[in-house]
Structures are given as C-alpha cells and as structure tokens.
Protein backbone atom coordinates (compact mmCIF):
# COMPACT_ATOMS: atom_id res chain seq x y z
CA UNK A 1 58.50 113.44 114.56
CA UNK A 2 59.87 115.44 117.70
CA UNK A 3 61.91 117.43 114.90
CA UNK A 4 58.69 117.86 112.75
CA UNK A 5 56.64 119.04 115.83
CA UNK A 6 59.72 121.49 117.25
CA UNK A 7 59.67 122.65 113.46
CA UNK A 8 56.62 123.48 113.54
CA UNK A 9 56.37 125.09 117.07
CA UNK A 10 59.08 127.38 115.85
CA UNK A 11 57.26 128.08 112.98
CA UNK A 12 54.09 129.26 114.34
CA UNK A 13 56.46 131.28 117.24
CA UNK A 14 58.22 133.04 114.44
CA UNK A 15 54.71 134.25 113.29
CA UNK A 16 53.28 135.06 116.43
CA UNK A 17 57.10 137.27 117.00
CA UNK A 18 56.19 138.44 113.56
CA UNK A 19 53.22 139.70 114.17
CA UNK A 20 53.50 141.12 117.48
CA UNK A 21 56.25 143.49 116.04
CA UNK A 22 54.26 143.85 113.61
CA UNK A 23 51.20 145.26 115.21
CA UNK A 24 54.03 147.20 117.72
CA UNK A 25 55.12 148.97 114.53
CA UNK A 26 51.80 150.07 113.34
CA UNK A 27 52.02 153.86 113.06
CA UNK A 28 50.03 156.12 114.85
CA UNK A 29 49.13 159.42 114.51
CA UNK A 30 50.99 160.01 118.26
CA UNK A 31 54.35 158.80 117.26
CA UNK A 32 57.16 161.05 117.73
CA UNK A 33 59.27 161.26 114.29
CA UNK A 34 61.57 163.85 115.95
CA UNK A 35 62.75 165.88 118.72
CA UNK A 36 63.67 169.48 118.84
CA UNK A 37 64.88 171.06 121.77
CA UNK A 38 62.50 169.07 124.08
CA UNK A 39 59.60 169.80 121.87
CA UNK A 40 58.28 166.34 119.78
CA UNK A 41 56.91 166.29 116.47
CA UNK A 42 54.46 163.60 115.63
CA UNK A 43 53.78 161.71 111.83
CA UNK A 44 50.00 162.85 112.79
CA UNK A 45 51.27 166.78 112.74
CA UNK A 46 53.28 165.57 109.55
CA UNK A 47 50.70 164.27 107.59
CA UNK A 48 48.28 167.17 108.50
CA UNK A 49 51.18 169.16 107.18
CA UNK A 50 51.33 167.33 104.21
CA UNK A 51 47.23 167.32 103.20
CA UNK A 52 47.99 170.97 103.03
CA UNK A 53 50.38 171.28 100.23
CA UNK A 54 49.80 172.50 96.96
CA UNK A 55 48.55 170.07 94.68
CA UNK A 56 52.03 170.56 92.86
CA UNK A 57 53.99 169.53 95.97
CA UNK A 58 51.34 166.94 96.51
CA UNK A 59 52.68 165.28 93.58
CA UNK A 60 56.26 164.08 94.67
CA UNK A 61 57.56 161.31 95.84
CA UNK A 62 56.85 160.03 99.26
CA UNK A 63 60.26 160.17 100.54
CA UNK A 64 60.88 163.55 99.25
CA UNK A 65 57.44 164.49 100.72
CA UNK A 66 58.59 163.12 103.89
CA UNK A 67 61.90 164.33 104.30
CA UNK A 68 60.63 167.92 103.18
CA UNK A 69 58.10 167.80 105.76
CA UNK A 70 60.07 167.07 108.67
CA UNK A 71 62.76 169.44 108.00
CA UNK A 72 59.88 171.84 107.19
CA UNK A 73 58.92 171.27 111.02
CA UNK A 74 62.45 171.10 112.32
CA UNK A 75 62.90 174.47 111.07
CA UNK A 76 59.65 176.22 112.03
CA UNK A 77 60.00 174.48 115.88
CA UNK A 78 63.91 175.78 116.04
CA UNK A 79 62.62 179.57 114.72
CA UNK A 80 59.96 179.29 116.91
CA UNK A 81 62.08 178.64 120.32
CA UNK A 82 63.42 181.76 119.71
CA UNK A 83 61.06 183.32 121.42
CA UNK A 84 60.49 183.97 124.57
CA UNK A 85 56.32 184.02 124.63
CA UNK A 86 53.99 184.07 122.38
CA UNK A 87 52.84 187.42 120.65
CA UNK A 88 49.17 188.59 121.25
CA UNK A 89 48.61 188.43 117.59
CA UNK A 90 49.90 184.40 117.40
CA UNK A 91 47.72 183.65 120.25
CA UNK A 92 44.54 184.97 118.95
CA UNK A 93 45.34 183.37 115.12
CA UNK A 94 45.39 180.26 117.02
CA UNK A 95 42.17 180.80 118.84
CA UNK A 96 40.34 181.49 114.87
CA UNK A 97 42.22 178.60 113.99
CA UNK A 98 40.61 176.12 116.56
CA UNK A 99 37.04 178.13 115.75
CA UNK A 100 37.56 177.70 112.33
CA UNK A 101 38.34 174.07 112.42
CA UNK A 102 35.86 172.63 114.82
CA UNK A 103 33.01 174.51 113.08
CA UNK A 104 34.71 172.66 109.49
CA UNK A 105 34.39 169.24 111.39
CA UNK A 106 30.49 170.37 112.36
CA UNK A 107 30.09 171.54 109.03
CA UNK A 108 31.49 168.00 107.30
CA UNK A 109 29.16 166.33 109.59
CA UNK A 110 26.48 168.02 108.33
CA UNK A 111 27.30 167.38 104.94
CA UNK A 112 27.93 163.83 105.20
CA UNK A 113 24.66 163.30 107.18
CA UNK A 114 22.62 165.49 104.81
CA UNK A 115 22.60 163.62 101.61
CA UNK A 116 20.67 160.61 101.06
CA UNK A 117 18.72 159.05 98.19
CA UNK A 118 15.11 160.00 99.48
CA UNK A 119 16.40 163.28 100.22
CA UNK A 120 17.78 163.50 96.48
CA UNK A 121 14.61 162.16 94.77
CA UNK A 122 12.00 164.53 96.85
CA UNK A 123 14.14 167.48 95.72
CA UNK A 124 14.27 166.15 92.82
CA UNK A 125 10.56 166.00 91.96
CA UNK A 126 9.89 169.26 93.64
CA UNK A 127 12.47 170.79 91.34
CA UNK A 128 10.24 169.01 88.36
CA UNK A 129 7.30 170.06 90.08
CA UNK A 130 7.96 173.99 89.96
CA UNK A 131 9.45 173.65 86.40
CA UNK A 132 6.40 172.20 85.05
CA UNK A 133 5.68 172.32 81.26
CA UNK A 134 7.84 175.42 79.17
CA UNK A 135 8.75 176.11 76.29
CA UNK A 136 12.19 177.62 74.74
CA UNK A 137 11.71 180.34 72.14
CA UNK A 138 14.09 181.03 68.90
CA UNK A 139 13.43 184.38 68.15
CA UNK A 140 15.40 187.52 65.94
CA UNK A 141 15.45 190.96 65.80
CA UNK A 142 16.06 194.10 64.26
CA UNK A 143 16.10 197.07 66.27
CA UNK A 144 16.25 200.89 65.08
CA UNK A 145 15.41 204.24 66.91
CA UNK A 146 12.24 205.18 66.02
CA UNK A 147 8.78 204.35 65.02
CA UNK A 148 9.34 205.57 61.70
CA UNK A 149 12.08 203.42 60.70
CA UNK A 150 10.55 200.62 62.26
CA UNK A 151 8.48 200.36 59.75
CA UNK A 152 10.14 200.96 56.64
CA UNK A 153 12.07 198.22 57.54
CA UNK A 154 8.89 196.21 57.54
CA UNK A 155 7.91 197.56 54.36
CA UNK A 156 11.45 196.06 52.95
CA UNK A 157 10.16 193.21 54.77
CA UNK A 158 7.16 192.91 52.63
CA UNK A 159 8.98 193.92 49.68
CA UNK A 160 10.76 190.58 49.78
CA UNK A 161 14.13 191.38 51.32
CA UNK A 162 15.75 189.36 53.53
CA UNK A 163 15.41 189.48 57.57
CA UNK A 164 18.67 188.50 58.64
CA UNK A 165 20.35 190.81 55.67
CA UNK A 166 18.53 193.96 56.76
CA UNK A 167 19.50 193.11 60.62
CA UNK A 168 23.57 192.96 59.67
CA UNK A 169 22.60 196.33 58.56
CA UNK A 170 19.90 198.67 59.90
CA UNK A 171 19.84 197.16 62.93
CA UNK A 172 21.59 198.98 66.52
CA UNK A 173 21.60 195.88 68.87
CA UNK A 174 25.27 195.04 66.90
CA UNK A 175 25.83 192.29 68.81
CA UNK A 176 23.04 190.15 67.25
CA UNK A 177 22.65 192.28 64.35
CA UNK A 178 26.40 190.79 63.38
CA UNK A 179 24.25 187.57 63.85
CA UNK A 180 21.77 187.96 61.52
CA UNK A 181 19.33 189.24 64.66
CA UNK A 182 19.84 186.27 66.07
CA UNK A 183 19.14 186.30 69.57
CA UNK A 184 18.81 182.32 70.47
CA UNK A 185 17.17 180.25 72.38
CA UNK A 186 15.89 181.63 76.14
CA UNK A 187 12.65 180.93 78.12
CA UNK A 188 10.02 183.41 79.21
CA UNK A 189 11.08 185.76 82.19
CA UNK A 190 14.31 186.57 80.27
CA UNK A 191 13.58 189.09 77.72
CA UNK A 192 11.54 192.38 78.72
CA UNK A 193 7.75 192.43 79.15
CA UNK A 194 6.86 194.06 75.92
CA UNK A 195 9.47 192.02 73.86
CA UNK A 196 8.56 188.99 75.41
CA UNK A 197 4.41 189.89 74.89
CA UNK A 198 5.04 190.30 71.05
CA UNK A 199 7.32 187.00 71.14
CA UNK A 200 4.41 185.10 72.70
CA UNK A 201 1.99 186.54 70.35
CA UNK A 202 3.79 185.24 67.21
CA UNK A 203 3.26 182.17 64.89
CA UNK A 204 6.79 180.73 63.90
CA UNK A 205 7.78 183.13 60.96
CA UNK A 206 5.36 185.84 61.80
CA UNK A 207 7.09 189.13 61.45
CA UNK A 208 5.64 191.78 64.35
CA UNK A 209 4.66 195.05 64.26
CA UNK A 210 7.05 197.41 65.86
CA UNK A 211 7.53 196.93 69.30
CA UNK A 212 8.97 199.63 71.48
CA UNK A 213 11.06 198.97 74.69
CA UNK A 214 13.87 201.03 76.73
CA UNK A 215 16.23 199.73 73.98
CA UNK A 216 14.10 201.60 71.23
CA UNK A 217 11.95 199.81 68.49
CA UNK A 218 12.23 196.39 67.93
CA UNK A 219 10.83 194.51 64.56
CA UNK A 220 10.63 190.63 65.64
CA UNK A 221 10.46 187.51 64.55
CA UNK A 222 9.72 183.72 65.80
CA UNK A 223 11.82 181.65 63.68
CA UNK A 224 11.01 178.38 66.11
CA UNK A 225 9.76 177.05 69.35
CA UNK A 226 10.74 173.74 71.07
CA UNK A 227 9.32 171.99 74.26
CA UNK A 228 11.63 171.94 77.52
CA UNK A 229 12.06 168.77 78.85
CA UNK A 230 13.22 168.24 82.34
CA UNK A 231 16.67 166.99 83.13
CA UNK A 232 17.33 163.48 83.70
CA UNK A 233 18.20 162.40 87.21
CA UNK A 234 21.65 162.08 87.01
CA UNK A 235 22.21 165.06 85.01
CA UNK A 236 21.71 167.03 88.06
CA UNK A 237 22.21 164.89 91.08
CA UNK A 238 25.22 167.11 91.90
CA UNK A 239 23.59 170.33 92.21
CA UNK A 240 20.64 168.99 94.02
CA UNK A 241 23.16 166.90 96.62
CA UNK A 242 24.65 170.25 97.17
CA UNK A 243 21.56 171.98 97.53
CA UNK A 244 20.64 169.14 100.30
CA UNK A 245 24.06 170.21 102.15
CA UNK A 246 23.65 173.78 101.58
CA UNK A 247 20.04 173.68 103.05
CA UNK A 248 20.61 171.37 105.76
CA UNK A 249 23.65 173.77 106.93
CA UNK A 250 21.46 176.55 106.61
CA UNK A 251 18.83 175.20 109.47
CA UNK A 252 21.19 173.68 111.93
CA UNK A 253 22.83 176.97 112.00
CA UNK A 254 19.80 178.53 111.99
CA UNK A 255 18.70 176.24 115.05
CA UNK A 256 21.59 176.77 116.99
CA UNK A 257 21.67 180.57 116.80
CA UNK A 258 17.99 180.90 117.95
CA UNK A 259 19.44 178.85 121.30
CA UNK A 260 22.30 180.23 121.75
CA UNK A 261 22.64 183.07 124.14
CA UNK A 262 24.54 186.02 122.18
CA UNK A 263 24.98 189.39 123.34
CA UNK A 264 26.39 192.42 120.79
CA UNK A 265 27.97 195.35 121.51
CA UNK A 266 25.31 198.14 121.03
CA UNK A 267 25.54 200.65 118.09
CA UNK A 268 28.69 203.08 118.51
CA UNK A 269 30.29 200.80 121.11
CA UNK A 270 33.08 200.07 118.48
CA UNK A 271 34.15 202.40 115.71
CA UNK A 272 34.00 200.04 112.70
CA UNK A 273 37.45 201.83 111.37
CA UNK A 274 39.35 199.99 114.37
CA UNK A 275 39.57 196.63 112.59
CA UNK A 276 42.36 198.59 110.73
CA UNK A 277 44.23 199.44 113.56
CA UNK A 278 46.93 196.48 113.66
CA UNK A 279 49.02 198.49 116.64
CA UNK A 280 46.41 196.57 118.80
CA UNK A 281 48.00 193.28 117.95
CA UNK A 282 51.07 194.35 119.73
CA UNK A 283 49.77 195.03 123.29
C-alpha cells in the first residue's frame, strides 16, 4: 500500500512538474528568439514578419519559414546598427506606418462590428424595395446612315427577307451586326432615350419604324421580354455585408471629422509641386 500511495504521489507530482513547464513554455508574443548586438528580436516581430510574405513564401515549410525569418531579422538588425541615427526620411515612414496601422485596427473594428443579420436583411429588403418589378428586354437591330436606307431595308423586311441576314450585312453597328443584330438582354436606363422609347413601344416581333439616334438610324426589333426576379438572399449577402462595412466606415469617419479640430494650410501656403522635391528628406 505505502508503495501504491508513494506511486501514486509521484505520479500526480510528475504531472503537476509537467505541466508547470508546460505552461512556463507557452510562447508568447514577448519572447526573445535572438539577440543582436544588444538589440532582441521577439517570435511576436517574427510572426508579424511572417503574415507578410507572399502567398508563395507563405507556402513552405514551417522550419524553413522560421529559420528564413530570423536570419531575415538578423540581417536587417546587423545592417541597421550601422548607422549612427536614424535618417529624417526613416523616421517619418515610421510615423505613416503607426498612422496607417492604428487607423487599419479602427477600421477592422468597424468592420467586424458593422455586420449583423438584421443589418443584412433591412438592406436587403430595401435593395428589393428600390428594384421593384422590371423587366429585361431581347431586342436586335440594324442600323444604317440615313432615313432613306432605313427604310428600304424595311421594305426587304416586308418583302420576306430575313432580319438577322440583312443585319450581317447592311447594318454599321458591326459588332452586333456580326451577331445577327443581336444586342441581348439589358433593362431600361441602358440603351438611349429614343432607342429605348421604340423598344418599349414594340410587341415581341414587331419590326419599328426607323428610329434615329446619335448613332444614325436604327430599324428594331423585340424578339422577347422576360420578368426580373430579385436575387435570392444568399446570392448577394456578400455585396450587401460589404456595403454594411463600407457604409458604416463612411459615418464614423464622417462623425469623427465633424469633431475633430483640423486646421489647413490656406491656399498658396504650399506649392503643390514640392511633394516632388525628395532633397527635403535629407535635412
């Protein structure tokens, strides 16, 4: 029994050991992987390192990855003693650098914050809401130069010939003419007012009279129509979550530049050409 029991007791100090180095040997983002001349390099300036690889590089092998980084680091930190203070132009990098990034961890805030399922489904409906019943047109086209050809073509029309025959070869728009006049499906708002007016006013296969644009003289016709029906939810939950982050980006900054207290330089203080002028850099 005493054996049994000082078994056990050994046992359960072997975990607690076990798991006191273990929790010791946790890493942290503050351990120091290396020292180079004084200065330390921590895994936490590693892996930030690493997250901004190329994808290719991104790709290897953790012990490559890791090796490569630190010597990366090593060699940077060894150039970089060389020095003996920091140029103007490093010091103000730096200072867009820290701008850059703490407005990037506002900005992810934002977005994280931003996006939630009410939020998706009232955007949702009021994107259904201003859509509201359409309808797609199907429409050809042959288009000449004048009036007078216009309509002879109609007459050939008439005559029996074929639309889509006489558009491969009267007509000037080439790129649907190639097609048969073809122009495809597209909504109202797309095509210009008087094209669109004589679209409108057709039955499907109703030839129109000619119709004169910008473009010249168009002779159209409505081969179908079709109703629109609004997306399913899913089918655009990504645009409308990043219309969410957009917009909610949008008012915060908004907000926080009517409070802010900013002051310009007035007109002419700075020639706008001076951004150029990179001898500045080395004051």
């Amino acid at each position: 029994m005493q054996r049994l029991t000082a078994s056990l007791t050994g046992s359960v100090l072997a975990l607690f050991v076990a798991g006191a180095v273990a929790a010791q040997d946790a890493p942290n983002a503050s351990d120091v992987v290396a020292t180079v001349n004084g200065t330390q390099i921590t895994l936490g300036q590693m892996i930030i390192t690493r997250s901004q690889l190329p994808p290719q590089y991104q790709q290897l092998p953790d012990e490559v990855l890791f090796n490569g980084v630190l010597d990366q680091l090593i060699q940077q930190q060894v150039l970089a003693d060389t020095l003996d203070e920091e140029p103007l132009r490093v010091t103000l990098a730096l200072e867009n650098e820290r701008r850059s990034l703490l407005a990037g961890e506002v900005v992810n805030q934002i977005n994280t914050d931003s996006v939630t399922e009410d939020g998706v489904m009232a955007l949702y409906d009021e994107m259904i809401a201003d859509m509201g019943p359409a309808v797609e047109y199907n429409a050809a086209h042959i288009l000449v130069e004048t009036e007078e050809e216009a309509l002879a073509v109609i007459s050939r029309l008439e005559a029996g010939e074929d639309f889509a025959e006489l558009a491969r070869e009267l007509s000037t728009d080439f790129g649907s003419g190639a097609n048969g006049g073809d122009l495809g499906w597209f909504g109202t708002g797309v095509m210009v007012p008087p094209f669109e007016e004589a679209v409108l006013s057709l039955e499907e296969g109703e030839v129109s009279s000619p119709v004169e644009t910008q473009f010249g003289f168009h002779i159209v016709t409505l081969k179908e129509t079709r109703d629109v029906t609004p997306p399913a939810l899913d089918q655009v939950r990504a645009e409308l979550e990043a219309e969410l982050r957009q917009r909610a980006i949008q008012d915060r900054l908004a907000s926080l530049l009517d409070s802010a207290e900013i002051a310009r330089p007035e007109a002419g203080a700075f020639d706008p050409a001076v951004l150029q002028d990179l001898t500045l850099l080395e004051e």
